[in-house]
C-alpha atoms as a PDB file:
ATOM      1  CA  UNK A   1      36.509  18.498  26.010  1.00  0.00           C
ATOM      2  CA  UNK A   2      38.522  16.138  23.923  1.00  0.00           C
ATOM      3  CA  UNK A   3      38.209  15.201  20.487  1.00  0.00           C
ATOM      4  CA  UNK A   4      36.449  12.218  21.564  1.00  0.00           C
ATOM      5  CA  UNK A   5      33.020  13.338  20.481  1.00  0.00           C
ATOM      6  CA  UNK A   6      31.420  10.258  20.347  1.00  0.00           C
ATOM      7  CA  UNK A   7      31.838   8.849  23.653  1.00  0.00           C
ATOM      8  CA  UNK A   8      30.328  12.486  25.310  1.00  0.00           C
ATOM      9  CA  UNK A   9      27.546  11.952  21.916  1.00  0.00           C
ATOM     10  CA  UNK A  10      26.855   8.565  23.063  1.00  0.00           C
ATOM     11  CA  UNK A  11      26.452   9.315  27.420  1.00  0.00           C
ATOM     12  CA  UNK A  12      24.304  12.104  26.298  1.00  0.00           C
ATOM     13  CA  UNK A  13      22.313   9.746  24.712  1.00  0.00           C
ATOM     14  CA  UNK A  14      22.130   7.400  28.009  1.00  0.00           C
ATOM     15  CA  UNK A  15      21.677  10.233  30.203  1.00  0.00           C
ATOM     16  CA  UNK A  16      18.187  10.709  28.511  1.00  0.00           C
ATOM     17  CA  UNK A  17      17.432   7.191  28.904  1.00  0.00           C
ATOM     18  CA  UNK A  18      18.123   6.941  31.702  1.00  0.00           C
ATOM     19  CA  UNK A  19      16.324   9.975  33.080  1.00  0.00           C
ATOM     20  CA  UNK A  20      12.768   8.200  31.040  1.00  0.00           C
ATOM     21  CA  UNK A  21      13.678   4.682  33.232  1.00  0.00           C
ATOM     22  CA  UNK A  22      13.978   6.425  35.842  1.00  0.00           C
ATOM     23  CA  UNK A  23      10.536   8.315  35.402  1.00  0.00           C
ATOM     24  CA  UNK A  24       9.093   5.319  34.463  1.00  0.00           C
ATOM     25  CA  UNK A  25      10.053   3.457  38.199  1.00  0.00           C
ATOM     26  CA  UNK A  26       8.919   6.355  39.704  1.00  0.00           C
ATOM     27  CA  UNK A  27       5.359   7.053  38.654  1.00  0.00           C
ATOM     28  CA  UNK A  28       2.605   6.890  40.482  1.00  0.00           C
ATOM     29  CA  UNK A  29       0.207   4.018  38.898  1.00  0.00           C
ATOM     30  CA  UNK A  30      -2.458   5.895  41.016  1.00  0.00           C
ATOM     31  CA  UNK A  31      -1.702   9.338  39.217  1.00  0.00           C
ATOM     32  CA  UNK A  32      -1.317   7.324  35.490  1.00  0.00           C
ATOM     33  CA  UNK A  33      -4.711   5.883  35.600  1.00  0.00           C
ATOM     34  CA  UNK A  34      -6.608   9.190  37.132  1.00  0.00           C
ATOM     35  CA  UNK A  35      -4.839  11.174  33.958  1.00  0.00           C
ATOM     36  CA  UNK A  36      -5.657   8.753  31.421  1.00  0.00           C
ATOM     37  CA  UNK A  37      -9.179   8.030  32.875  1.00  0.00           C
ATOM     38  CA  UNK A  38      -9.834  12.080  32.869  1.00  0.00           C
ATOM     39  CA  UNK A  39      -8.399  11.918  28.903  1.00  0.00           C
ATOM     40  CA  UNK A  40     -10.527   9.115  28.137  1.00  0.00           C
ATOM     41  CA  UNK A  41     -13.925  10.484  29.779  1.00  0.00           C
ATOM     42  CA  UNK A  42     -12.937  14.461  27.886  1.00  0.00           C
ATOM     43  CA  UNK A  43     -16.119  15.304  26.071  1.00  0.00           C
ATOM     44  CA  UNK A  44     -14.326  18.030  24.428  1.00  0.00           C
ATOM     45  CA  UNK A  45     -10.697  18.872  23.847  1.00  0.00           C
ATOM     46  CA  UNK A  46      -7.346  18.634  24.992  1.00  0.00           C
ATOM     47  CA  UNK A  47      -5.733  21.461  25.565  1.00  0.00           C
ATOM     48  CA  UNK A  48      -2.178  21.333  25.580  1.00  0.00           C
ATOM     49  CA  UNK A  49      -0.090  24.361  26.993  1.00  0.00           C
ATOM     50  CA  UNK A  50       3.215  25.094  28.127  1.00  0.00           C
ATOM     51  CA  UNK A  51       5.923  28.308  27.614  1.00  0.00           C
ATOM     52  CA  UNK A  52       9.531  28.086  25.792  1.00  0.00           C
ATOM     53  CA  UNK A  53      10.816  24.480  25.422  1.00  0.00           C
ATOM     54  CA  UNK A  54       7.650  23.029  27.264  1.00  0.00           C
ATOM     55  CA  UNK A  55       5.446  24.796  24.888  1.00  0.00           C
ATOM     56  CA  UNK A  56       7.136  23.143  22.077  1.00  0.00           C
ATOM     57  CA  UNK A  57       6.839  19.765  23.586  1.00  0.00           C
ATOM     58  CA  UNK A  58       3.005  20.507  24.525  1.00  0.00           C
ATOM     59  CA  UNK A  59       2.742  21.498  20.646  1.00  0.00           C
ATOM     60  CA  UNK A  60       4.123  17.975  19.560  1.00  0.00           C
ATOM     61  CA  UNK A  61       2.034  16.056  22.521  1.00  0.00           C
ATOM     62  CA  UNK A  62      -0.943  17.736  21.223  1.00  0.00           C
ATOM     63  CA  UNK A  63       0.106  16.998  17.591  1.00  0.00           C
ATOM     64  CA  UNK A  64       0.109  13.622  18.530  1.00  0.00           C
ATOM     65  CA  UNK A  65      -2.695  12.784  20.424  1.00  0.00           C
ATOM     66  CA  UNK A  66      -5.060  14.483  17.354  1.00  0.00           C
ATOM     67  CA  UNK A  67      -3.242  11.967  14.881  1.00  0.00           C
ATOM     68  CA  UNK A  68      -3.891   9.184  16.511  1.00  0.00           C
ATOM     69  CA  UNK A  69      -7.797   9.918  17.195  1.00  0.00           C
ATOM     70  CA  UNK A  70      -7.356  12.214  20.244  1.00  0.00           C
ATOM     71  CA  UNK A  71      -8.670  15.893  19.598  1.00  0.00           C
ATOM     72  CA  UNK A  72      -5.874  18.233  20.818  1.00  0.00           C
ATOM     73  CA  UNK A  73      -5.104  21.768  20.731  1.00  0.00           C
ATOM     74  CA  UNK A  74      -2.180  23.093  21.867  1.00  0.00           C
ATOM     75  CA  UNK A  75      -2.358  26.535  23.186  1.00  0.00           C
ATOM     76  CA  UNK A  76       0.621  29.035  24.002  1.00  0.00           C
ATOM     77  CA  UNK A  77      -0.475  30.570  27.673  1.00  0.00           C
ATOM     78  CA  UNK A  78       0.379  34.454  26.240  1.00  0.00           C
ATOM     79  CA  UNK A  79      -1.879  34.144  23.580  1.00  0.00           C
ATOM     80  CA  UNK A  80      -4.690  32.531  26.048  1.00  0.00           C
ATOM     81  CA  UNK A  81      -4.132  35.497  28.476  1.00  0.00           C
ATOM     82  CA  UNK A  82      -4.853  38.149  25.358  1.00  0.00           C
ATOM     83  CA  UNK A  83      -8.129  36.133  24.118  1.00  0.00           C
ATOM     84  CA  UNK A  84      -6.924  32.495  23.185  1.00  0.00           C
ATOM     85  CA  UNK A  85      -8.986  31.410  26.154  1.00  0.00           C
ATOM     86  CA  UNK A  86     -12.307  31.351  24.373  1.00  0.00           C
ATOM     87  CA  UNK A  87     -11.086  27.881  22.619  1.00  0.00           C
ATOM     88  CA  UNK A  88     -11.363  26.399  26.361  1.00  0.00           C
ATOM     89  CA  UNK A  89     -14.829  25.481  26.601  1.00  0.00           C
ATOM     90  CA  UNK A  90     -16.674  23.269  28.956  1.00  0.00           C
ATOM     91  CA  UNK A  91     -16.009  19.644  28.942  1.00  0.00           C
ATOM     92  CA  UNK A  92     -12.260  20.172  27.813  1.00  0.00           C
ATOM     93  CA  UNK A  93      -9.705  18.999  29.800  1.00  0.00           C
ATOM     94  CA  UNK A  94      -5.768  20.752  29.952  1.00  0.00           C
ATOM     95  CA  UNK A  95      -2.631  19.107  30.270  1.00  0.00           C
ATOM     96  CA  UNK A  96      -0.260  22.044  31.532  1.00  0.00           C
ATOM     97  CA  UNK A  97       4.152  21.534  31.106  1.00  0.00           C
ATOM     98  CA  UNK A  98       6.590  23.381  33.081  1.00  0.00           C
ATOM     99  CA  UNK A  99       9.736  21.937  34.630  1.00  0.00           C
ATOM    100  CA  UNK A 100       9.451  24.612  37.607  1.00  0.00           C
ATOM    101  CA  UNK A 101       5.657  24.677  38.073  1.00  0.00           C
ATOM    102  CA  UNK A 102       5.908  27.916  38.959  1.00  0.00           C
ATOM    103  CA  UNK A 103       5.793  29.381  35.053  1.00  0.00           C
ATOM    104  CA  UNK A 104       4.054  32.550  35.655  1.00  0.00           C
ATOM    105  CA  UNK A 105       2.422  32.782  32.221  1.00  0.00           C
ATOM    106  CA  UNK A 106       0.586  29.346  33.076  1.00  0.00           C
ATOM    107  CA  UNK A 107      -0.249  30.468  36.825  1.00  0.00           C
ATOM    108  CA  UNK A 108      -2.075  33.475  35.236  1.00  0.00           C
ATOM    109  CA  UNK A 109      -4.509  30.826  33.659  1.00  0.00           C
ATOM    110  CA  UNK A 110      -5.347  29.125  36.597  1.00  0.00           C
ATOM    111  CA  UNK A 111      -8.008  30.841  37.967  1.00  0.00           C
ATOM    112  CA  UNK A 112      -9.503  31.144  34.494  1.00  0.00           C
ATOM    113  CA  UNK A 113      -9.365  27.380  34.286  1.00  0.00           C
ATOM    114  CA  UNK A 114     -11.050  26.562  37.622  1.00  0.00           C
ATOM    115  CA  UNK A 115     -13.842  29.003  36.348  1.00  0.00           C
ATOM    116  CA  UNK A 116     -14.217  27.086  33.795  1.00  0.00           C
ATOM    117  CA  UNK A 117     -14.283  23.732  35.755  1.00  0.00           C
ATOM    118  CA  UNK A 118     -11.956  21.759  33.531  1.00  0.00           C
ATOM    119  CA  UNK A 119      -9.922  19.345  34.401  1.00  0.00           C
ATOM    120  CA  UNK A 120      -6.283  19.859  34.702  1.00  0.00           C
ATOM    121  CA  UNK A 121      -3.404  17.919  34.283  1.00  0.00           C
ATOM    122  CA  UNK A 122       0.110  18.979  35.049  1.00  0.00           C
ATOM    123  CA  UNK A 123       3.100  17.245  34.108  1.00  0.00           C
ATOM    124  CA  UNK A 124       5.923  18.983  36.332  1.00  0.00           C
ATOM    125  CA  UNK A 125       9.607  18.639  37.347  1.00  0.00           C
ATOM    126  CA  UNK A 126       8.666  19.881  40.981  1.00  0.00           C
ATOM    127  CA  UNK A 127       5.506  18.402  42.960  1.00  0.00           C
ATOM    128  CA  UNK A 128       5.994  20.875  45.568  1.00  0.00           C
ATOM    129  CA  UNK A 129       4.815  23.418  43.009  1.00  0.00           C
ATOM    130  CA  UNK A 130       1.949  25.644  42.770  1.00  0.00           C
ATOM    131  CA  UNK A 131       0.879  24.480  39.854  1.00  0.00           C
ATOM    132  CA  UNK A 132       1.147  20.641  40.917  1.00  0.00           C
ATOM    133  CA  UNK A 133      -0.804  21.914  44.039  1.00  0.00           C
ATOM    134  CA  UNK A 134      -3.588  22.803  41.742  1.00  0.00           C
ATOM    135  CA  UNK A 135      -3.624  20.365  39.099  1.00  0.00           C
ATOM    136  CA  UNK A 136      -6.387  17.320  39.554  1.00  0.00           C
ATOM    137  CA  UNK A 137      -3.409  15.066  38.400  1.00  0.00           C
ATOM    138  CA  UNK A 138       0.470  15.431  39.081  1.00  0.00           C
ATOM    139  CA  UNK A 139       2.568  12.936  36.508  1.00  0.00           C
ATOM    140  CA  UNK A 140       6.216  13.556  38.090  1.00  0.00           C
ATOM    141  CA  UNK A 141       8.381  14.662  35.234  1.00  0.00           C
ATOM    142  CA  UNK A 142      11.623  15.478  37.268  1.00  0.00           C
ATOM    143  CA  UNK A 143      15.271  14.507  36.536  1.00  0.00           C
ATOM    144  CA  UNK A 144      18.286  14.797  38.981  1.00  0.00           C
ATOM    145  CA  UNK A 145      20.190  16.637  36.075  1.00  0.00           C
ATOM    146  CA  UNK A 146      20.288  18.129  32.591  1.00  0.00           C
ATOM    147  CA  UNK A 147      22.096  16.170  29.952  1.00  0.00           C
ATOM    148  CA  UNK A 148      23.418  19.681  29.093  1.00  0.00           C
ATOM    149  CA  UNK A 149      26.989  19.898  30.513  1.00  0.00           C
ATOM    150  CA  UNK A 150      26.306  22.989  32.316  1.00  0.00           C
ATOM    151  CA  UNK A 151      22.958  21.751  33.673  1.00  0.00           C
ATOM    152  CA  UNK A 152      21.112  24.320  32.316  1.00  0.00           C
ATOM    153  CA  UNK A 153      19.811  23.642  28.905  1.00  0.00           C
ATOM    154  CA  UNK A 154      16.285  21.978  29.163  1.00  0.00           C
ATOM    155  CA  UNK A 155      17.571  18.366  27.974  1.00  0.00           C
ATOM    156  CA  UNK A 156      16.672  15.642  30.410  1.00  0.00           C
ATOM    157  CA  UNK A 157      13.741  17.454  31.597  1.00  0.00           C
ATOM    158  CA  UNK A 158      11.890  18.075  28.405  1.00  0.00           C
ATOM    159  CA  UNK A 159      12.960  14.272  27.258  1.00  0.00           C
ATOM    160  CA  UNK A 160      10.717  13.181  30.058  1.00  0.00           C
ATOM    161  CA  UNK A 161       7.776  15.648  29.705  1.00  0.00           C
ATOM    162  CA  UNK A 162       7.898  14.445  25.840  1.00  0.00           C
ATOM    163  CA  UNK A 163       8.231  11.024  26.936  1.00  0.00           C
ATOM    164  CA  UNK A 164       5.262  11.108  29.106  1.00  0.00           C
ATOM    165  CA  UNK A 165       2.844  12.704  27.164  1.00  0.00           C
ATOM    166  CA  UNK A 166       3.834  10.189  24.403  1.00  0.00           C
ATOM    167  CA  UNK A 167       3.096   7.508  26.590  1.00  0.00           C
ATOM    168  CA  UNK A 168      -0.468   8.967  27.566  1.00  0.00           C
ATOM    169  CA  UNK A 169      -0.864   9.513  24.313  1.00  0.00           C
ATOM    170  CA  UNK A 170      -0.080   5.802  22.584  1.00  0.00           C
ATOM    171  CA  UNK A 171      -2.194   4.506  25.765  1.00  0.00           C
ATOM    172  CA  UNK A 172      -5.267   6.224  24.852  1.00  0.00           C
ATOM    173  CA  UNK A 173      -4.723   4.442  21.157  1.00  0.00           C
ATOM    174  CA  UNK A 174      -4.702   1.559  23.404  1.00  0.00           C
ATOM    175  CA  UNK A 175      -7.634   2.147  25.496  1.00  0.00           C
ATOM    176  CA  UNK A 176      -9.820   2.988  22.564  1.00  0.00           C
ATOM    177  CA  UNK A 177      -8.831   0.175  20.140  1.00  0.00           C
ATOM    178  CA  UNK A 178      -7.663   2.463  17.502  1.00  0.00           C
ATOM    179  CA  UNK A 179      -6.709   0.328  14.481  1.00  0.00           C
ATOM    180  CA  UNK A 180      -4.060   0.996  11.831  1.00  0.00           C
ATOM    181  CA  UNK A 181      -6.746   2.294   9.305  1.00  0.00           C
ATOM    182  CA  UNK A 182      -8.325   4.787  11.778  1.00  0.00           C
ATOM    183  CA  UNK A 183      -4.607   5.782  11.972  1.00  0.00           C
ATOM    184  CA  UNK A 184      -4.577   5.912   8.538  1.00  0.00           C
ATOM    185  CA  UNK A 185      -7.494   7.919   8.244  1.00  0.00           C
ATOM    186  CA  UNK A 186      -5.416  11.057   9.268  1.00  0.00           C
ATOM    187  CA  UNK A 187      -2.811  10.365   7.500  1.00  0.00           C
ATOM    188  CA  UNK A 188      -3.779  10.411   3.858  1.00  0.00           C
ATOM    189  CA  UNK A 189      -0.760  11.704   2.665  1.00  0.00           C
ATOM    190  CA  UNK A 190       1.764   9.218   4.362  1.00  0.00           C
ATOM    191  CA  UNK A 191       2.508   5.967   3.465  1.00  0.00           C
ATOM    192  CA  UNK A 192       0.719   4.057   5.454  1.00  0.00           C
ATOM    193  CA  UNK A 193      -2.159   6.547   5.054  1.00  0.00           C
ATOM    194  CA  UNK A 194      -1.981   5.944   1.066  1.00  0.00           C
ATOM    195  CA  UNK A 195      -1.408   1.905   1.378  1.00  0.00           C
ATOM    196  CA  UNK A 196      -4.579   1.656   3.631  1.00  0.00           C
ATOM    197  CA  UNK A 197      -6.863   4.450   1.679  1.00  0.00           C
ATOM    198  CA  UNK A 198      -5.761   4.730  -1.520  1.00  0.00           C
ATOM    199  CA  UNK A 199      -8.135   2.767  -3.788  1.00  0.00           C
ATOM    200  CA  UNK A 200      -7.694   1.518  -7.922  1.00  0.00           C
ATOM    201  CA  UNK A 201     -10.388   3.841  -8.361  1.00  0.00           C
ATOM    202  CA  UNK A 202      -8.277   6.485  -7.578  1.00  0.00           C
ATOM    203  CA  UNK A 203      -5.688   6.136  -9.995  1.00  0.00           C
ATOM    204  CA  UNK A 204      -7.312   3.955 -12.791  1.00  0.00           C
ATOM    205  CA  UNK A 205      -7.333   5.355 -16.314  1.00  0.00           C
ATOM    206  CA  UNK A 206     -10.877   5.094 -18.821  1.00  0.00           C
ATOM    207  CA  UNK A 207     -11.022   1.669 -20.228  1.00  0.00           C
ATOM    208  CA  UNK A 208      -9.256   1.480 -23.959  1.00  0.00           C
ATOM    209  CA  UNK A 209     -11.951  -0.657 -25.363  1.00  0.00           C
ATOM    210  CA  UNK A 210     -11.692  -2.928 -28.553  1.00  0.00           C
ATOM    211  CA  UNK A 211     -14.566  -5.322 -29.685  1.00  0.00           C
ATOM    212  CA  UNK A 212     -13.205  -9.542 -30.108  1.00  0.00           C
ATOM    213  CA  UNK A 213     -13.660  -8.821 -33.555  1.00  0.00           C
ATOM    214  CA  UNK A 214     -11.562  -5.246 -33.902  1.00  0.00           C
ATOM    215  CA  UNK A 215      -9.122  -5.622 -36.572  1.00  0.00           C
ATOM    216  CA  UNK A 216      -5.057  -5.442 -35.687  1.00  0.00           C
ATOM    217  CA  UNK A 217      -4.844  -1.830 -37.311  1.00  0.00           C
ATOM    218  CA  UNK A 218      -7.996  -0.851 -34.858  1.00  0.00           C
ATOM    219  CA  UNK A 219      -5.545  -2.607 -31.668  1.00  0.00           C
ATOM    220  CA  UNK A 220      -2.911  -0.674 -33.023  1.00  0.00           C
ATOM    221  CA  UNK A 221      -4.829   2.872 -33.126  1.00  0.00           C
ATOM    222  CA  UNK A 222      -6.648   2.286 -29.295  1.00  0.00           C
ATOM    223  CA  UNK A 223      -3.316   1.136 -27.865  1.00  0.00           C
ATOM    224  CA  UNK A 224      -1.364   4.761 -29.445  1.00  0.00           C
ATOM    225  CA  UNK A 225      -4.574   6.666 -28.298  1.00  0.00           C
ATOM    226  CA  UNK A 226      -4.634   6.153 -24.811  1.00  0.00           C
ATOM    227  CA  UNK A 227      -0.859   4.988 -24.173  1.00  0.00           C
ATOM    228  CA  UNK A 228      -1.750   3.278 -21.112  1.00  0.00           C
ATOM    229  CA  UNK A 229       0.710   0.083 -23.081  1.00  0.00           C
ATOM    230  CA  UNK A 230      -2.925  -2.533 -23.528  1.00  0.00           C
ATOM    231  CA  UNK A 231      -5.957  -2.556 -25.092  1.00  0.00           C
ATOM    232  CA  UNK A 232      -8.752  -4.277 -23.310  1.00  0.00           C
ATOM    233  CA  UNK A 233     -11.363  -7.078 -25.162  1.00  0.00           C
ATOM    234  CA  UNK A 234     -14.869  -6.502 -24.080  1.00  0.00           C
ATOM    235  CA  UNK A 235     -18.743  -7.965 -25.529  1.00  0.00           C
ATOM    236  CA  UNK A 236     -21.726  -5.334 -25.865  1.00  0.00           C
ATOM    237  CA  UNK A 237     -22.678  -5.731 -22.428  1.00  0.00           C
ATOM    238  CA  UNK A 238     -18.880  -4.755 -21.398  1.00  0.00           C
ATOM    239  CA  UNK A 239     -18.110  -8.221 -19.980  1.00  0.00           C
ATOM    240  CA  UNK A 240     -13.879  -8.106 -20.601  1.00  0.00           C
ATOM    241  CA  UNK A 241     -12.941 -11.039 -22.557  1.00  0.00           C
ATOM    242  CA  UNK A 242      -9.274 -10.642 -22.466  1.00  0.00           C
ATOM    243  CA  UNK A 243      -6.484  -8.020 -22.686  1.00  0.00           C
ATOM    244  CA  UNK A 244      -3.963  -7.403 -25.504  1.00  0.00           C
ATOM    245  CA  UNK A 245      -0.525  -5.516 -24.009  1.00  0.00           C
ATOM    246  CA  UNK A 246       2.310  -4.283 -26.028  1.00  0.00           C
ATOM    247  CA  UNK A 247       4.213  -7.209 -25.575  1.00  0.00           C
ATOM    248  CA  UNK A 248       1.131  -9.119 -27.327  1.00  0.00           C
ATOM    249  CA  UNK A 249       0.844  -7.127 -30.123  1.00  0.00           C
ATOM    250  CA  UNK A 250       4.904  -7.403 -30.523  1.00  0.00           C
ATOM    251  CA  UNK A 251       4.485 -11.552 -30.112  1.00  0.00           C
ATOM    252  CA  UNK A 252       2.101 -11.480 -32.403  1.00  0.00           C
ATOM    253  CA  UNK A 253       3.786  -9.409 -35.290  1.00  0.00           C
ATOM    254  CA  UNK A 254       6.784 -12.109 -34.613  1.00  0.00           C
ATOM    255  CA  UNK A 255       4.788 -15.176 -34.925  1.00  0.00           C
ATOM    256  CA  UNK A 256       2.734 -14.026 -38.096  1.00  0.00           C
ATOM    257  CA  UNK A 257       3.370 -13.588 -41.552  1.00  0.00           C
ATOM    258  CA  UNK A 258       3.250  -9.817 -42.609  1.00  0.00           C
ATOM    259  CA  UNK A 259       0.491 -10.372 -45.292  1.00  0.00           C
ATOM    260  CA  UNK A 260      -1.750 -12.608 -42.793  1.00  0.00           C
ATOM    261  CA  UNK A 261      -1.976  -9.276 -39.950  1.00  0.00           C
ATOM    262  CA  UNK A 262      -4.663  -7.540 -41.714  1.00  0.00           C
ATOM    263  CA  UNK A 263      -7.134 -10.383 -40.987  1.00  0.00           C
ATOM    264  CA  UNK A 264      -6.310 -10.408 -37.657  1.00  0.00           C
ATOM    265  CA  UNK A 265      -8.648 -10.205 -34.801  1.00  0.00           C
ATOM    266  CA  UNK A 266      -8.909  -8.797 -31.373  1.00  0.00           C
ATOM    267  CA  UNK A 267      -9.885 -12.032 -30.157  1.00  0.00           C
ATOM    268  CA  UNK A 268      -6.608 -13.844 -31.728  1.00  0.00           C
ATOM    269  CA  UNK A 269      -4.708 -11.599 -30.359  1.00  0.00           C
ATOM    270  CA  UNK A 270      -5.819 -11.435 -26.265  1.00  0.00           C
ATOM    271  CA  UNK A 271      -4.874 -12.838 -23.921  1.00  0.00           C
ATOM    272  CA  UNK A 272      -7.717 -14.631 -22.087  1.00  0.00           C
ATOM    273  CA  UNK A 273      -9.023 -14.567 -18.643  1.00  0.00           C
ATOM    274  CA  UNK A 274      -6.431 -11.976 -17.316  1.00  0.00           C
ATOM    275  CA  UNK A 275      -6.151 -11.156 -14.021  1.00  0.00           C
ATOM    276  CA  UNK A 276      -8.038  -8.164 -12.922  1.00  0.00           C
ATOM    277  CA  UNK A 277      -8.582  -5.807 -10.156  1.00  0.00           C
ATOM    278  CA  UNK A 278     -11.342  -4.269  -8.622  1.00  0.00           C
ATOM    279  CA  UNK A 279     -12.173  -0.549  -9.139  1.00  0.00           C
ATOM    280  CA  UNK A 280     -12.870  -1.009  -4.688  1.00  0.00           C
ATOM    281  CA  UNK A 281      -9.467  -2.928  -4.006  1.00  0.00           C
ATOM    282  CA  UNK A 282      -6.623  -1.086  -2.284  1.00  0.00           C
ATOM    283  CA  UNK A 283      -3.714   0.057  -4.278  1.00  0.00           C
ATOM    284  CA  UNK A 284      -1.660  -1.612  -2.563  1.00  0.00           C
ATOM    285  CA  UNK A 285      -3.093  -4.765  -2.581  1.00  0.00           C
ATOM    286  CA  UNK A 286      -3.124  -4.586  -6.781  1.00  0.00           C
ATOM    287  CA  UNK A 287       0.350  -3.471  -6.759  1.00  0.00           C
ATOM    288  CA  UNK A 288       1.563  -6.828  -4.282  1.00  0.00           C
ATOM    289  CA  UNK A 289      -0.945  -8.569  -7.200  1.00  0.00           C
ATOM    290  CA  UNK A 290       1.140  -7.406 -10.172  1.00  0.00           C
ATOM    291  CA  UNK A 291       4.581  -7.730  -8.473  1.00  0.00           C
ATOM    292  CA  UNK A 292       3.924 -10.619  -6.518  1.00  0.00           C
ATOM    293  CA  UNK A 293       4.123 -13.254  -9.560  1.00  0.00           C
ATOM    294  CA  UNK A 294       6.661 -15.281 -11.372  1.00  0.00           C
ATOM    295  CA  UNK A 295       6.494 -12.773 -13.802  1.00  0.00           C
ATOM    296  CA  UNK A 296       5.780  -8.965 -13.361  1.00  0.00           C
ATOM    297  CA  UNK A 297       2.647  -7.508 -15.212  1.00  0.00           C
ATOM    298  CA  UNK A 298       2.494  -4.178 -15.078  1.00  0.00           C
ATOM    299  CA  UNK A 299      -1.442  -3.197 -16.290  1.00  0.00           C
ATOM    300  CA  UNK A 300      -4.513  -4.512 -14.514  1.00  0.00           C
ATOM    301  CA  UNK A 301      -7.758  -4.469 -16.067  1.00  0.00           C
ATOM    302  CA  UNK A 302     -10.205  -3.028 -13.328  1.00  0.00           C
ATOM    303  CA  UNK A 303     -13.504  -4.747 -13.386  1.00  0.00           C
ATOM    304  CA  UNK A 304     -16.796  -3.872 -11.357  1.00  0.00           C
ATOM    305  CA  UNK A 305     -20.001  -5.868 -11.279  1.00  0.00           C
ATOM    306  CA  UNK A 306     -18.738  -7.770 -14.197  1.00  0.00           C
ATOM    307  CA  UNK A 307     -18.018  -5.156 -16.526  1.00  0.00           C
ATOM    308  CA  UNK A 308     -14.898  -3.917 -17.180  1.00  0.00           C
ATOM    309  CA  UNK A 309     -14.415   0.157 -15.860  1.00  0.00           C
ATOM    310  CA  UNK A 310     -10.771   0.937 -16.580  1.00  0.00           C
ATOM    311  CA  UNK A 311      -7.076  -0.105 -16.479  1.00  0.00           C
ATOM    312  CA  UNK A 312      -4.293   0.610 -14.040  1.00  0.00           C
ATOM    313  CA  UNK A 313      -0.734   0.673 -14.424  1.00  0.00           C
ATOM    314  CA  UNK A 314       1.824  -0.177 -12.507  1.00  0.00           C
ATOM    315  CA  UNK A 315       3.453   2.650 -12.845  1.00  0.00           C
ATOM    316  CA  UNK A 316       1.147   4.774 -11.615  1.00  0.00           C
ATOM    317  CA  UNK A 317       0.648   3.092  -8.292  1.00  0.00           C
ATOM    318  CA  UNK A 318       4.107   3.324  -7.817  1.00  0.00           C
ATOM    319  CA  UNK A 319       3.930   6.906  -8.907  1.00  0.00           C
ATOM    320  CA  UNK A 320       1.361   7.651  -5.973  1.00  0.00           C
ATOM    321  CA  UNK A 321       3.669   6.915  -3.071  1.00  0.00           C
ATOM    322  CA  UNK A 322       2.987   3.500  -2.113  1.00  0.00           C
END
């Protein structure tokens, strides 16, 4: 090989493209819509096996399919031989991976599986197989060569299996309308999970209360107590009146003389009619509501039925992930 690594890099690259067009041309449509029917109509699992690089694709398909709202299980054919086949029950349905078809781990389960009357899928580099032979559904997974130079490291071959049960996968979100907050739904820890779930609730602090008529020493003390950077201005009934920030309180000591603070209010102090969030509004939509302006705020009063229930910070949405 010559120093050229790129160009052999790069035609590596094609050869697995090209070996998922080609897959894609040569698919039965008949086959496609029998395997994603029998997925669709699965009252139970899927079970997802396969042995050496197969098993680890099966273990990502299955990964897959349960995050985006298709119960999967992937199961390792040695382990279902010594017990694991109790998770099999009726109304499952297996998709089954081997280049060969003739894995003899996976041929073991067969007769298990037919007791069990489940249906079977297989996604295999040979048809002429005995496990194609016995599957319900054959999805062709084979490739004229290996990407590997010697043609013998699984390369092509498990680029199509993945590539397949991918597809199947992302057309059963298809099929059953999944939207991007079901996705999110089970992913509450990603991004997108956090932007669609993630509520001001969630990360709002206690509101820092001061009456319109608190004095500027009183501000002063509620603002150092809960360091949250504002104080908010509410009535008896907890109505919020207005807020008074740091940069307020700083404005203020500017624009008055030092002997006149200690007769100032709350009230001459806030400002009025700020803009608020709800303690029920996504995170993400408060944080596009603070950034999203001429100029930044970075504290949100959270209101709820009228009364005012916290504050969040800017900071702290940005400190959640979003």
């Amino acid at each position: 090989m010559s120093e050229n690594f790129y160009s052999y890099f790069r035609e590596f690259l094609l050869q697995e493209a090209r070996s998922i067009e080609a897959i894609a041309q040569r698919l039965k449509s008949d086959a496609v819509e029998k395997a994603v029917k029998i997925l669709l109509d699965c009252k139970g699992k899927v079970i997802v096996t396969g042995v050496g690089k197969s098993g680890v694709i099966a273990n990502k398909i299955a990964e897959t399919m349960t995050s985006t709202g298709t119960v999967a299980v992937f199961l390792h054919p040695t382990d279902a031989l010594h017990g694991g086949l109790g998770v099999i029950t009726k109304g499952d349905c297996v998709i089954a991976i081997s280049n060969s078809g003739e894995t003899d781990e996976i041929l073991m389960l067969l007769p298990a599986l037919e007791r069990r009357n489940v249906s079977l899928i297989a996604i295999v580099g040979n048809t002429n197989s005995t496990l194609a032979r016995r599957a319900d559904v054959i999805l062709d997974a084979s490739v004229e060569k290996e990407a590997c130079p010697l043609n013998l490291a699984p390369t092509n071959s498990t680029t199509v299996a993945l590539a397949i049960g991918d597809a199947l996968a992302m057309t059963l979100v298809s099929a059953k309308g999944l939207t991007a907050e079901d996705f999110a739904a089970n992913h509450p820890a990603g991004r997108l999970g956090k932007r669609l779930t993630l509520r001001v609730k969630d990360l709002m602090h206690a509101s820092p209360d001061v009456k319109p008529e608190s004095s500027w020493f009183e501000v002063v003390s509620i603002i150092s107590k809960y360091a949250l950077g504002a104080a908010t201005v509410v009535d008896e009934k907890k109505k919020l009146l207005g807020i008074i920030t740091d940069g307020d309180l700083r404005r203020t000591v500017e624009r008055i003389a030092p002997e006149k603070l200690s007769s100032l209010t709350a009230e001459q102090m806030m400002t009025r009619s700020p803009i608020t969030a709800e303690a029920e509004m996504l995170a993400y939509d408060a944080l596009k509501l603070m950034e999203n302006r001429p100029s930044q705020i970075s504290v949100l009063p959270v209101v709820e039925n009228g009364k005012c229930v916290g504050l969040v910070r800017l900071h702290d949405i940005v400190r959640s992930g979003l």
